[in-house]
Each structure stands twice: as C-alpha cells, then as structure tokens.
PDB file of N, CA and C in Angstrom:
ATOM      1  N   UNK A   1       0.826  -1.184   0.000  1.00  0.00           N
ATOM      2  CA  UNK A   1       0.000   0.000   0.000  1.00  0.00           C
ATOM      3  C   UNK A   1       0.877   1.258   0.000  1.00  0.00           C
ATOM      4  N   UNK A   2       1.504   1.023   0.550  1.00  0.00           N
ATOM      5  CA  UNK A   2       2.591   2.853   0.816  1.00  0.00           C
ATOM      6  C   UNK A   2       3.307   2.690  -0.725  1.00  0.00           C
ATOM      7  N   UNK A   3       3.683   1.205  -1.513  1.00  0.00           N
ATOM      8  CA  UNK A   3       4.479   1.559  -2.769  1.00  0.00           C
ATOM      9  C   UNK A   3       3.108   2.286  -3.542  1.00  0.00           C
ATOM     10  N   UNK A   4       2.074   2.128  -3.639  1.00  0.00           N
ATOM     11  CA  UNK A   4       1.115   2.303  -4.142  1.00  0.00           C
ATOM     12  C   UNK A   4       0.742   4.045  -4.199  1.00  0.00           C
ATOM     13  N   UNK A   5       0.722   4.144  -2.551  1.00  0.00           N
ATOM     14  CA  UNK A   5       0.924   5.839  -2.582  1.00  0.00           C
ATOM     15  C   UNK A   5       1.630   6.789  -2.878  1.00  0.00           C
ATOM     16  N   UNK A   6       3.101   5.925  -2.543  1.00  0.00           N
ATOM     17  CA  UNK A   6       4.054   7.012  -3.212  1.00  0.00           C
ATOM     18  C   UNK A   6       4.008   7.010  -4.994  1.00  0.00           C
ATOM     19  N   UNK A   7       3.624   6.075  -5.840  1.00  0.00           N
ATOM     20  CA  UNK A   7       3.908   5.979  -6.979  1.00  0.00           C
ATOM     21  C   UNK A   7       2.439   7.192  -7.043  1.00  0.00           C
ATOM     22  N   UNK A   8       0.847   7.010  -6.646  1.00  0.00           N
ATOM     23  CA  UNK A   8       0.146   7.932  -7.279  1.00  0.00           C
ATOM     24  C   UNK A   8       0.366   9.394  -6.474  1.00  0.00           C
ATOM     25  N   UNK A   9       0.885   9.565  -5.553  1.00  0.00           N
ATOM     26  CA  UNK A   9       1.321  10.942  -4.925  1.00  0.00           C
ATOM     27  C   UNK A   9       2.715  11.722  -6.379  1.00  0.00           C
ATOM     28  N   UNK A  10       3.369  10.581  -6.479  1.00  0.00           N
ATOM     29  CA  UNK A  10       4.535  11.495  -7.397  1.00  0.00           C
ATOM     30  C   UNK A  10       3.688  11.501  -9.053  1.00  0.00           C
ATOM     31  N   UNK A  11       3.047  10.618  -9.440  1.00  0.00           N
ATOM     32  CA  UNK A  11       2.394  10.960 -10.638  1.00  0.00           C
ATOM     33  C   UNK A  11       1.264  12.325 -10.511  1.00  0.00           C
ATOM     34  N   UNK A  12       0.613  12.364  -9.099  1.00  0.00           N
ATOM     35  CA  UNK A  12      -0.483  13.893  -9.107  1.00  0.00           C
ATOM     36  C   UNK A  12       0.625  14.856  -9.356  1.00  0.00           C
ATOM     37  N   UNK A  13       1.969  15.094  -8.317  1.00  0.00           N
ATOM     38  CA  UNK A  13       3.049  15.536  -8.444  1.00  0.00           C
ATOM     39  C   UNK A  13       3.120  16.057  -9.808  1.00  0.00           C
ATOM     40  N   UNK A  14       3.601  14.982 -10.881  1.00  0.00           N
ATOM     41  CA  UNK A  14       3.718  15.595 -11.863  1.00  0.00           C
ATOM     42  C   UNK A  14       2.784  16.327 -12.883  1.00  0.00           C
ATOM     43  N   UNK A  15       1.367  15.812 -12.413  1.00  0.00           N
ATOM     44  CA  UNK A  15       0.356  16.549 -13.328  1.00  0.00           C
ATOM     45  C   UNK A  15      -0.022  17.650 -12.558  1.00  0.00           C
ATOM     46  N   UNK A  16       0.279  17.925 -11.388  1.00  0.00           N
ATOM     47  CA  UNK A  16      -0.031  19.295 -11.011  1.00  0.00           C
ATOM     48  C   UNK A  16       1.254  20.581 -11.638  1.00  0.00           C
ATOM     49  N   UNK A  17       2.585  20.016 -11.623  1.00  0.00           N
ATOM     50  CA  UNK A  17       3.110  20.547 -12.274  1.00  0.00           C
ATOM     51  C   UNK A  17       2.872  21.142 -13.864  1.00  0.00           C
ATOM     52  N   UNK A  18       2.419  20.013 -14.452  1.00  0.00           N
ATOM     53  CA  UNK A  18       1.692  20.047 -16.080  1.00  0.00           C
ATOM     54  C   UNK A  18       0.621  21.215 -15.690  1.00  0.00           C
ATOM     55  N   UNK A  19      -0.164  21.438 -15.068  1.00  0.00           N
ATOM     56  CA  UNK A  19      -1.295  22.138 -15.105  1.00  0.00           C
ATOM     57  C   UNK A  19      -0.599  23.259 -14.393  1.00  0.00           C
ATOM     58  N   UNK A  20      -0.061  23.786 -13.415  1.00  0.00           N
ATOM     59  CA  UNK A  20       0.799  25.169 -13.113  1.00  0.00           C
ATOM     60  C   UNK A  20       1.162  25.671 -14.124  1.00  0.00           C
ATOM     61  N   UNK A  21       2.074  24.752 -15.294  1.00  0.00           N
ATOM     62  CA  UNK A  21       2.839  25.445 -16.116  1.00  0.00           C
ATOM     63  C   UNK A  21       2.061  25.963 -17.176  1.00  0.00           C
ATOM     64  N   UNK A  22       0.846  24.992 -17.816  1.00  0.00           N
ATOM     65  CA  UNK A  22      -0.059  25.591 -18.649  1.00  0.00           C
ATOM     66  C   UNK A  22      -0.820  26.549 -18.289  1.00  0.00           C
ATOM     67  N   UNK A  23      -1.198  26.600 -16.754  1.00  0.00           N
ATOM     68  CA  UNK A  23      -2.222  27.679 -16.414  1.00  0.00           C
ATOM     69  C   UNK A  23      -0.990  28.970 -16.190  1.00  0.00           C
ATOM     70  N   UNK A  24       0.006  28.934 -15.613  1.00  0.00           N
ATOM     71  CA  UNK A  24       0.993  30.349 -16.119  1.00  0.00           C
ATOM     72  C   UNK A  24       1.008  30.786 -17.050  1.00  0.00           C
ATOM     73  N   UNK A  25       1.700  29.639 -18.161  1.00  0.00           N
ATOM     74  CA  UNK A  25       1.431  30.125 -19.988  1.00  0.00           C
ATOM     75  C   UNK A  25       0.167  30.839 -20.215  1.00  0.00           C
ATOM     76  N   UNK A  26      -1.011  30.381 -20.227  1.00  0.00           N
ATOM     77  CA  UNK A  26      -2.308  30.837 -19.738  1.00  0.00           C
ATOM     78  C   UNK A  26      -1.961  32.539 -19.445  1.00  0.00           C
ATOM     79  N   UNK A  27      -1.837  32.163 -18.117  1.00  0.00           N
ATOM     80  CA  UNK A  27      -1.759  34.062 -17.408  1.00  0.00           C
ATOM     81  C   UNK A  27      -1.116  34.625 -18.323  1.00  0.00           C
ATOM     82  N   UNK A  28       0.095  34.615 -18.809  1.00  0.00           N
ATOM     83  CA  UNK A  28       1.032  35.377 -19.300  1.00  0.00           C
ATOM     84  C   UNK A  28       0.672  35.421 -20.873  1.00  0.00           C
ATOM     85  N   UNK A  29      -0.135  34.819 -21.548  1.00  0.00           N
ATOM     86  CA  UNK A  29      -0.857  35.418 -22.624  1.00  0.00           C
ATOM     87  C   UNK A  29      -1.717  35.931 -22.412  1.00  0.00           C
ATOM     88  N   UNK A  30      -2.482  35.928 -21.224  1.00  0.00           N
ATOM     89  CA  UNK A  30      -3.545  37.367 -21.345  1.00  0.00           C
ATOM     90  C   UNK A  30      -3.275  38.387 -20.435  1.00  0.00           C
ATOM     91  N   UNK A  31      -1.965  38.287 -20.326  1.00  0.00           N
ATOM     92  CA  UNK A  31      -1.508  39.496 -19.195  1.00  0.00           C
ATOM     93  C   UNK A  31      -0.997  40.517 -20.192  1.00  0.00           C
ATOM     94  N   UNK A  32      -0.310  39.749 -21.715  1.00  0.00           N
ATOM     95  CA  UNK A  32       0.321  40.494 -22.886  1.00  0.00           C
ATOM     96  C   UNK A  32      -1.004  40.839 -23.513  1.00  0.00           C
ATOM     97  N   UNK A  33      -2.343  40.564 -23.167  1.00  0.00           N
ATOM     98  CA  UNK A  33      -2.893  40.719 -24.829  1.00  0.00           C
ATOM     99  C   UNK A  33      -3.638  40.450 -25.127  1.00  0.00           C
ATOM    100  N   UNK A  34      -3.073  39.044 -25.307  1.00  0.00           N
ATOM    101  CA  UNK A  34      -3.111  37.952 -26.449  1.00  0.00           C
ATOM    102  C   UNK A  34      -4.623  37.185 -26.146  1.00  0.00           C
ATOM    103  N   UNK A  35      -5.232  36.559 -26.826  1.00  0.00           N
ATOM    104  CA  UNK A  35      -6.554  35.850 -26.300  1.00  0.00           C
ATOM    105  C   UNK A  35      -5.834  34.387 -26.129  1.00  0.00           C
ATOM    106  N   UNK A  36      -6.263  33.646 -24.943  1.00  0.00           N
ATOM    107  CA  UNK A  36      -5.983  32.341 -24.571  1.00  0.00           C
ATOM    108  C   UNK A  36      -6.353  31.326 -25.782  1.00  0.00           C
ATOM    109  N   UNK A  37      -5.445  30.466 -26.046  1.00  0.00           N
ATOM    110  CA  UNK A  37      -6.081  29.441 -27.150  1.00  0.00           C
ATOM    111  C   UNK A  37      -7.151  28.792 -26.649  1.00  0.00           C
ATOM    112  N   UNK A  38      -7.780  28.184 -27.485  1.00  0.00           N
ATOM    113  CA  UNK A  38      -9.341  26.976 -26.374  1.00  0.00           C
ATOM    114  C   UNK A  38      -8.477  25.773 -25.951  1.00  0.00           C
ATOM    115  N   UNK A  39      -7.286  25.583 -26.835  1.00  0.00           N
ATOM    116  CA  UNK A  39      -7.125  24.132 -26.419  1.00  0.00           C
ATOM    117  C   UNK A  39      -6.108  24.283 -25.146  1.00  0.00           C
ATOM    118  N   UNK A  40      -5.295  25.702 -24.908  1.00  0.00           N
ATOM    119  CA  UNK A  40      -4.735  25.676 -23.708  1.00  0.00           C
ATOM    120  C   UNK A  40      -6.059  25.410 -22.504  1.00  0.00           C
ATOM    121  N   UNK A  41      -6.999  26.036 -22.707  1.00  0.00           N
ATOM    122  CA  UNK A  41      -7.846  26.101 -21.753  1.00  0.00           C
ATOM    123  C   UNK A  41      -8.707  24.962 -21.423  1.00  0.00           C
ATOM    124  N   UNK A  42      -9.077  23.902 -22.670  1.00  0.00           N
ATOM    125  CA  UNK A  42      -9.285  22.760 -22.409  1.00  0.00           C
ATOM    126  C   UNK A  42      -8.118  21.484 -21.907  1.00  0.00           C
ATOM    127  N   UNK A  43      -6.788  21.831 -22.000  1.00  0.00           N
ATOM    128  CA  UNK A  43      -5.661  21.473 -21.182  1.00  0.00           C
ATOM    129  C   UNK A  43      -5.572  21.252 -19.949  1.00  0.00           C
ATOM    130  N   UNK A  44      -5.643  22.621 -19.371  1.00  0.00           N
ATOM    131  CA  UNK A  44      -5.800  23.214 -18.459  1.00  0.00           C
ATOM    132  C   UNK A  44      -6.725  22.787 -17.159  1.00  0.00           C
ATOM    133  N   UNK A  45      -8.394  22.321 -18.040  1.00  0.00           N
ATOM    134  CA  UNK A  45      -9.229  21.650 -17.441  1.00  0.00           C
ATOM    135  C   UNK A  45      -9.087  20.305 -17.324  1.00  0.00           C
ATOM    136  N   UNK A  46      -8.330  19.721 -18.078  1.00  0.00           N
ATOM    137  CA  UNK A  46      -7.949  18.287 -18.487  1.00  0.00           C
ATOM    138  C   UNK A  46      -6.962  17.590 -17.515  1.00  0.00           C
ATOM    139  N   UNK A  47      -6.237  18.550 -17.050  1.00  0.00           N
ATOM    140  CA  UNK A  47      -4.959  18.407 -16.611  1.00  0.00           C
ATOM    141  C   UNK A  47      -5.376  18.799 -14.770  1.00  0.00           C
ATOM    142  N   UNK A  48      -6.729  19.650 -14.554  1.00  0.00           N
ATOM    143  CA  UNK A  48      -6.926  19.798 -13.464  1.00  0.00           C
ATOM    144  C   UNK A  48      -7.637  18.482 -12.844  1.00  0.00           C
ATOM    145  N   UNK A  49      -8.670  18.208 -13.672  1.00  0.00           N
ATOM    146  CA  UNK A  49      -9.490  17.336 -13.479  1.00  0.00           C
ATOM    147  C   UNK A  49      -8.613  15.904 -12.923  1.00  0.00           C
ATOM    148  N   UNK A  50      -7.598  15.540 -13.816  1.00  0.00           N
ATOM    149  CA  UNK A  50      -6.532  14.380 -13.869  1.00  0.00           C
ATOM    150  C   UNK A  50      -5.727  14.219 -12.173  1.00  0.00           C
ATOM    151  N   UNK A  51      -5.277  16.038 -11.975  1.00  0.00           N
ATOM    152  CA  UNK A  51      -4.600  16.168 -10.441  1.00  0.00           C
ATOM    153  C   UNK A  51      -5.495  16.090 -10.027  1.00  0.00           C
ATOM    154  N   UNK A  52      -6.663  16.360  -9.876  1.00  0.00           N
ATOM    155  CA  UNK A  52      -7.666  16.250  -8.986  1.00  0.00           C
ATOM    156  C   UNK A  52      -7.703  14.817  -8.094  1.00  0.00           C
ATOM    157  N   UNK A  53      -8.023  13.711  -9.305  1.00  0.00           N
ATOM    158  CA  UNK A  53      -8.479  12.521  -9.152  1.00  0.00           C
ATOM    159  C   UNK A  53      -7.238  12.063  -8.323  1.00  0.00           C
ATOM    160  N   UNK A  54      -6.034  12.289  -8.642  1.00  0.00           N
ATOM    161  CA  UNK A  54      -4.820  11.571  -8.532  1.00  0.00           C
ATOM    162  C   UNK A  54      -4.644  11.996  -7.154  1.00  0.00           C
ATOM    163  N   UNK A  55      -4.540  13.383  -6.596  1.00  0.00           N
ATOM    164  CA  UNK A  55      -4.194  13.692  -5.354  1.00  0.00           C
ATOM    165  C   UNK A  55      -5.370  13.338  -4.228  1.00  0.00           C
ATOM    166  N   UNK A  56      -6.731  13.213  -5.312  1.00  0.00           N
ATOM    167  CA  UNK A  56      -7.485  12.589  -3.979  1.00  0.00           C
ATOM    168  C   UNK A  56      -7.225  10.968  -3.331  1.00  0.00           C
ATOM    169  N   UNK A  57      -7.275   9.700  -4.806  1.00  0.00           N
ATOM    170  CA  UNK A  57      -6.905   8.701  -4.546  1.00  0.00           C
ATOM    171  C   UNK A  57      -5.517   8.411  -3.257  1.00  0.00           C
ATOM    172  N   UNK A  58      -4.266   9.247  -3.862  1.00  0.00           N
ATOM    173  CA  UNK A  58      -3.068   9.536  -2.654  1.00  0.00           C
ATOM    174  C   UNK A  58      -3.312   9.853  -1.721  1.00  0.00           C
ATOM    175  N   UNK A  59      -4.196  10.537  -1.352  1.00  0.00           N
ATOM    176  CA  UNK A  59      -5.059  11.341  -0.006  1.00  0.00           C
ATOM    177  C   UNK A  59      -5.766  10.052   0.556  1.00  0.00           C
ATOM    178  N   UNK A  60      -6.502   9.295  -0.326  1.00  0.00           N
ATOM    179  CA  UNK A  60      -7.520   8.237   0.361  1.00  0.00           C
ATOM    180  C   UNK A  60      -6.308   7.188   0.824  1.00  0.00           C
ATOM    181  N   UNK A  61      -5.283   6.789  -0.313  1.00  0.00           N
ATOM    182  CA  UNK A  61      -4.174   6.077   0.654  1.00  0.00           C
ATOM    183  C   UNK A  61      -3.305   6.231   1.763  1.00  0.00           C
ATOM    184  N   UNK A  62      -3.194   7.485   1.666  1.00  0.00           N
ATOM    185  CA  UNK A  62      -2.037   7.748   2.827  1.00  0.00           C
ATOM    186  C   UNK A  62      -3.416   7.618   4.250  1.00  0.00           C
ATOM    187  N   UNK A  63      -4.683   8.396   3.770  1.00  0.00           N
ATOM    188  CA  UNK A  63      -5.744   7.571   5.029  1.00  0.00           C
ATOM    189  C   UNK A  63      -5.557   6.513   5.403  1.00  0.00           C
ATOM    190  N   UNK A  64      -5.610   5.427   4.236  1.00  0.00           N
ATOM    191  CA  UNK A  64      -5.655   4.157   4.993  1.00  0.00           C
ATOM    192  C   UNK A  64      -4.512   3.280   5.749  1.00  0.00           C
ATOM    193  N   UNK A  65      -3.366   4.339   5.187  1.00  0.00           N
ATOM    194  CA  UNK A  65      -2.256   3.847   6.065  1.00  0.00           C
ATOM    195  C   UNK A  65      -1.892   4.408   7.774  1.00  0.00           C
ATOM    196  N   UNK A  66      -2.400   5.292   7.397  1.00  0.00           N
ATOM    197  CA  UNK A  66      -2.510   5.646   8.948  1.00  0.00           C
ATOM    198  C   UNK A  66      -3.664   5.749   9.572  1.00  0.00           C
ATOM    199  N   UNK A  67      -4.506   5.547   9.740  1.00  0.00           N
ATOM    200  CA  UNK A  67      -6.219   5.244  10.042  1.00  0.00           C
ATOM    201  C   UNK A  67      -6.670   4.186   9.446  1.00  0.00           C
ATOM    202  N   UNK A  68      -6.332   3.064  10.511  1.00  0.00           N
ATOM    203  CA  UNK A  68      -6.295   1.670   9.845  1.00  0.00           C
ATOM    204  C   UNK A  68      -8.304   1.320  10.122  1.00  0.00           C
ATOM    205  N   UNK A  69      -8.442   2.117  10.627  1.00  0.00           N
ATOM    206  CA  UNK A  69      -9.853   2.137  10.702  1.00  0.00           C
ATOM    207  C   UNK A  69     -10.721   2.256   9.513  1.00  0.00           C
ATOM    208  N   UNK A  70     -10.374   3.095   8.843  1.00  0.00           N
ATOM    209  CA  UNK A  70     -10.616   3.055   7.250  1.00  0.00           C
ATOM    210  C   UNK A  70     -10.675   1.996   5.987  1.00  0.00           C
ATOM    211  N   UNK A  71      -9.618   1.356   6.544  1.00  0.00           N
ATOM    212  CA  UNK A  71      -9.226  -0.062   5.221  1.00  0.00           C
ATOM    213  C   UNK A  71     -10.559  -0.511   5.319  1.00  0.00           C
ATOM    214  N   UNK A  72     -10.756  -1.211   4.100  1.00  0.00           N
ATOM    215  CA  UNK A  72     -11.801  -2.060   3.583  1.00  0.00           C
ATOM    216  C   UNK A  72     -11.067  -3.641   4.628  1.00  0.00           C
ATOM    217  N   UNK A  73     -12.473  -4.121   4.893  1.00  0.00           N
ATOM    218  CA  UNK A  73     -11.588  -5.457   6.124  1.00  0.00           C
ATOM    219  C   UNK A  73     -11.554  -5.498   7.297  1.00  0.00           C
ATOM    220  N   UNK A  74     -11.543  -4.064   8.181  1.00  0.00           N
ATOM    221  CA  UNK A  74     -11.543  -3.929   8.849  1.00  0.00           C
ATOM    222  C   UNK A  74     -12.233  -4.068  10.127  1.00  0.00           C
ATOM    223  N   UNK A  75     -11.707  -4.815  11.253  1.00  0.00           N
ATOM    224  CA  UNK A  75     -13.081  -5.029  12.484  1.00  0.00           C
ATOM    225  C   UNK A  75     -13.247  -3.814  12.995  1.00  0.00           C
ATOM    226  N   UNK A  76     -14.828  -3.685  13.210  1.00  0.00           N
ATOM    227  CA  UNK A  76     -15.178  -2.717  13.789  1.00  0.00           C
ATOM    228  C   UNK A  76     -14.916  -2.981  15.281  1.00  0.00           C
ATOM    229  N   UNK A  77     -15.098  -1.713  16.214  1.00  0.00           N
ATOM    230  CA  UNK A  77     -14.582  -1.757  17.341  1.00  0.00           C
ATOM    231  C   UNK A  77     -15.235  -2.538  18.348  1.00  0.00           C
ATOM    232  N   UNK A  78     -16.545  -2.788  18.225  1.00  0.00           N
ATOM    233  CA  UNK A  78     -17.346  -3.364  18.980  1.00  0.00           C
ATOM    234  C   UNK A  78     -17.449  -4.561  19.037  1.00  0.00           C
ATOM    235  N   UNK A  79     -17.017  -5.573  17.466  1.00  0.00           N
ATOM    236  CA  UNK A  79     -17.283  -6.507  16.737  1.00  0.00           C
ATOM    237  C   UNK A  79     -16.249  -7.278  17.662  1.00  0.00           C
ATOM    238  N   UNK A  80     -16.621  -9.068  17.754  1.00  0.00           N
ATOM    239  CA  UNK A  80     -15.220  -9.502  18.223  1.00  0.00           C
ATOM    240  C   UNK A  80     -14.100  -9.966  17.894  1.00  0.00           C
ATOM    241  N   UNK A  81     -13.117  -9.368  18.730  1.00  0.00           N
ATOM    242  CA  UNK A  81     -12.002  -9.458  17.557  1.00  0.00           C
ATOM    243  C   UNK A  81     -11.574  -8.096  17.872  1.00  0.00           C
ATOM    244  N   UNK A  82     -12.671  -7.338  17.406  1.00  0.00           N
ATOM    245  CA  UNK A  82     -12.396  -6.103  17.474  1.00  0.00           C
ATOM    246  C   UNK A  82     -11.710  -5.210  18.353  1.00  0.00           C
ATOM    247  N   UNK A  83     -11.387  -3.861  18.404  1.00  0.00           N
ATOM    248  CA  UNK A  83     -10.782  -3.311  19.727  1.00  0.00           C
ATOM    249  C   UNK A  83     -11.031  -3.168  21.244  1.00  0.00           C
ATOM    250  N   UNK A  84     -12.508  -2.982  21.726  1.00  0.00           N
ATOM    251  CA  UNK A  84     -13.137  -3.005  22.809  1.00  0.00           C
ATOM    252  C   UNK A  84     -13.388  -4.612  22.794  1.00  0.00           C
ATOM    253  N   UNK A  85     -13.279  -5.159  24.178  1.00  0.00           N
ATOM    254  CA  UNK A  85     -12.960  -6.386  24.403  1.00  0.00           C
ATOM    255  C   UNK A  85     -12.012  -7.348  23.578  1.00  0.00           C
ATOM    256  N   UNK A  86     -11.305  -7.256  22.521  1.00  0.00           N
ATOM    257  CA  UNK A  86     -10.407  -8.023  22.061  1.00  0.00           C
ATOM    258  C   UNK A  86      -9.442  -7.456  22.258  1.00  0.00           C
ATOM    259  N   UNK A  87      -8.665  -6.950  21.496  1.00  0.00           N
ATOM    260  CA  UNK A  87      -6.806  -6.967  21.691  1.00  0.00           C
ATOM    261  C   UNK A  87      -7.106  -5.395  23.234  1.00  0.00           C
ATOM    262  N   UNK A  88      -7.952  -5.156  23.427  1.00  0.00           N
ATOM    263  CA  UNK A  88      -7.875  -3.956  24.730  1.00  0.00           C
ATOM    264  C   UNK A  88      -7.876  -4.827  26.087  1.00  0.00           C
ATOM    265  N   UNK A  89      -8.907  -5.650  25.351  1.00  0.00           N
ATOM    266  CA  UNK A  89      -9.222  -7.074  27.032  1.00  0.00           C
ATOM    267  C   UNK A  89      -7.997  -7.326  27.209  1.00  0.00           C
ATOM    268  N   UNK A  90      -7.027  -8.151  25.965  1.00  0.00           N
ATOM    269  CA  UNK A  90      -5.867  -8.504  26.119  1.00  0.00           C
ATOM    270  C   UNK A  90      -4.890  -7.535  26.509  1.00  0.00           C
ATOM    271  N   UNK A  91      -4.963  -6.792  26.912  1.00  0.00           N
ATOM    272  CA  UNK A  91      -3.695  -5.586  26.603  1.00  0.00           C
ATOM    273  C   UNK A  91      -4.099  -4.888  28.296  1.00  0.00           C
ATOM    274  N   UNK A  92      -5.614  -5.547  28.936  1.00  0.00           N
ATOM    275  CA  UNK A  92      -5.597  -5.316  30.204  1.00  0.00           C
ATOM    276  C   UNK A  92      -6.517  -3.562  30.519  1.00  0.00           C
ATOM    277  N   UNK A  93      -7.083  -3.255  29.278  1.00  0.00           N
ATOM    278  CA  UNK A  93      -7.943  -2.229  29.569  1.00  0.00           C
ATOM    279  C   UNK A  93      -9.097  -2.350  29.780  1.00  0.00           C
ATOM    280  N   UNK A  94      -9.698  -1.430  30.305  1.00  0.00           N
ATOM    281  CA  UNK A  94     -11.379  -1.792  31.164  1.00  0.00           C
ATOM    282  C   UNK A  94     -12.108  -1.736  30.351  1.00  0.00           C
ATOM    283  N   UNK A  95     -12.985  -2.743  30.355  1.00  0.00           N
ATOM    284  CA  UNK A  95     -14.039  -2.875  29.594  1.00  0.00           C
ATOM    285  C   UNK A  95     -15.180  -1.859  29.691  1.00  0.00           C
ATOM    286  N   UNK A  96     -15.715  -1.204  28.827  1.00  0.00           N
ATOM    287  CA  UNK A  96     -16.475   0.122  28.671  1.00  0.00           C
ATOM    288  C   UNK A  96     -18.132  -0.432  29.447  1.00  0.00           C
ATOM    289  N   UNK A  97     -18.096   0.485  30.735  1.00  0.00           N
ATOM    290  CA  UNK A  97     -19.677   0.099  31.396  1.00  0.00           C
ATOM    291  C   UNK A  97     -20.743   0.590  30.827  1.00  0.00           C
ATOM    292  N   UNK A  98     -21.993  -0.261  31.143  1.00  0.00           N
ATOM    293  CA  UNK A  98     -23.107  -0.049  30.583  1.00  0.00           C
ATOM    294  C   UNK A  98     -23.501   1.210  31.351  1.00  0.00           C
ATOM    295  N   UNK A  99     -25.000   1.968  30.425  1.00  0.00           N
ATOM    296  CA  UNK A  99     -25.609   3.035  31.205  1.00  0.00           C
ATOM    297  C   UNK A  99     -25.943   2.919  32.660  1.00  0.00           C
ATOM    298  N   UNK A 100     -26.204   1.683  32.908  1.00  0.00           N
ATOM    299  CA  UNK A 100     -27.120   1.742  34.720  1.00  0.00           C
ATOM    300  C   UNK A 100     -26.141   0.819  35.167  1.00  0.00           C
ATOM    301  N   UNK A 101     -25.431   0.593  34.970  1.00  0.00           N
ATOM    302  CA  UNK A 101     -23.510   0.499  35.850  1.00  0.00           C
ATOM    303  C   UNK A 101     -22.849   1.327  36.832  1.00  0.00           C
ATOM    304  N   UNK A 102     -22.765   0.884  38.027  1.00  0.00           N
ATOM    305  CA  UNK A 102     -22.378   2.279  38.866  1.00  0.00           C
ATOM    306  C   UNK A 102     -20.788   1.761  38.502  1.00  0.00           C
ATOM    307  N   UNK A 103     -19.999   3.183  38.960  1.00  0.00           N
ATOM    308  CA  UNK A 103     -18.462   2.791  39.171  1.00  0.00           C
ATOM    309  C   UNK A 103     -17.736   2.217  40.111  1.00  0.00           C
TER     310      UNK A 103
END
C-alpha cells in the first residue's frame, strides 16, 4: 500500500506541475494581450481534473495507512475481535460500562 501511494502521490506531483505550467502560460498570454487558445484552456481543465483525481486517490491512501480504521476489512470496534474487548481485554484495559452500571 505505501508503494502504491508514493507511486500515485509522485504521478499527481507531476500533473499538477503540467497544469501550473499551462495555467501560467495561460496568465502570461492574457496578461500580454493575447486571447488564450481553447485548447490551452481545455488542457488546463484536463490536466486539473486528472490532479484532482490523482491527489485525492493519494489522499484516500495515505488515510488508509494511517487510520487503519478506514481499510476495507476492517473489524469494527465493537465486533469480536475487534478493539473493545479483544486486543484492549488482552492488553488489560477496562471494559467500557453499561448506562445503569455504577463505578
């Protein structure tokens, strides 16, 4: 999973770069003037849309590597197995009291 993130983190990497440089080119022809071409501007959208997807997917991985709570698979906390009464029972933490439980 982490080879996974770093490979789509450095590919958004590079298409956010692609889309900075076209959307500058961009600025700096209509800062001279000039009217923007359509196809820079459909680039532009092309190339946003692309970082978009890419830095969210990297975003959803680097979640699941550190908020293992997230992964698909995962026991819920209640479930057994799960964290409350399984590896917490084992590990010697108190089991969470009911509402009409005194302390």
């Amino acid at each position: 999973m982490n080879a996974e993130h770093i490979h789509l983190a450095l590919n958004a990497l590079v298409a956010s770069g692609v889309l900075g440089l076209a959307a500058l080119w961009g600025l700096a022809a209509s800062r001279r003037g000039r009217r923007v071409p359509g196809w820079l501007v459909a680039l532009v959208l092309v190339f946003g849309g692309i970082a978009a997807g890419l830095l969210g997917r990297a975003a959803n991985l680097g979640g699941q590597i550190r908020h293992t709570e997230i992964r698909s698979g995962a026991i819920p906390a209640g479930a057994p197995g799960g964290e409350i009464g399984g590896a917490a029972a084992e590990r010697g933490a108190a089991e969470p009291r009911g509402a009409d439980e005194k302390p």
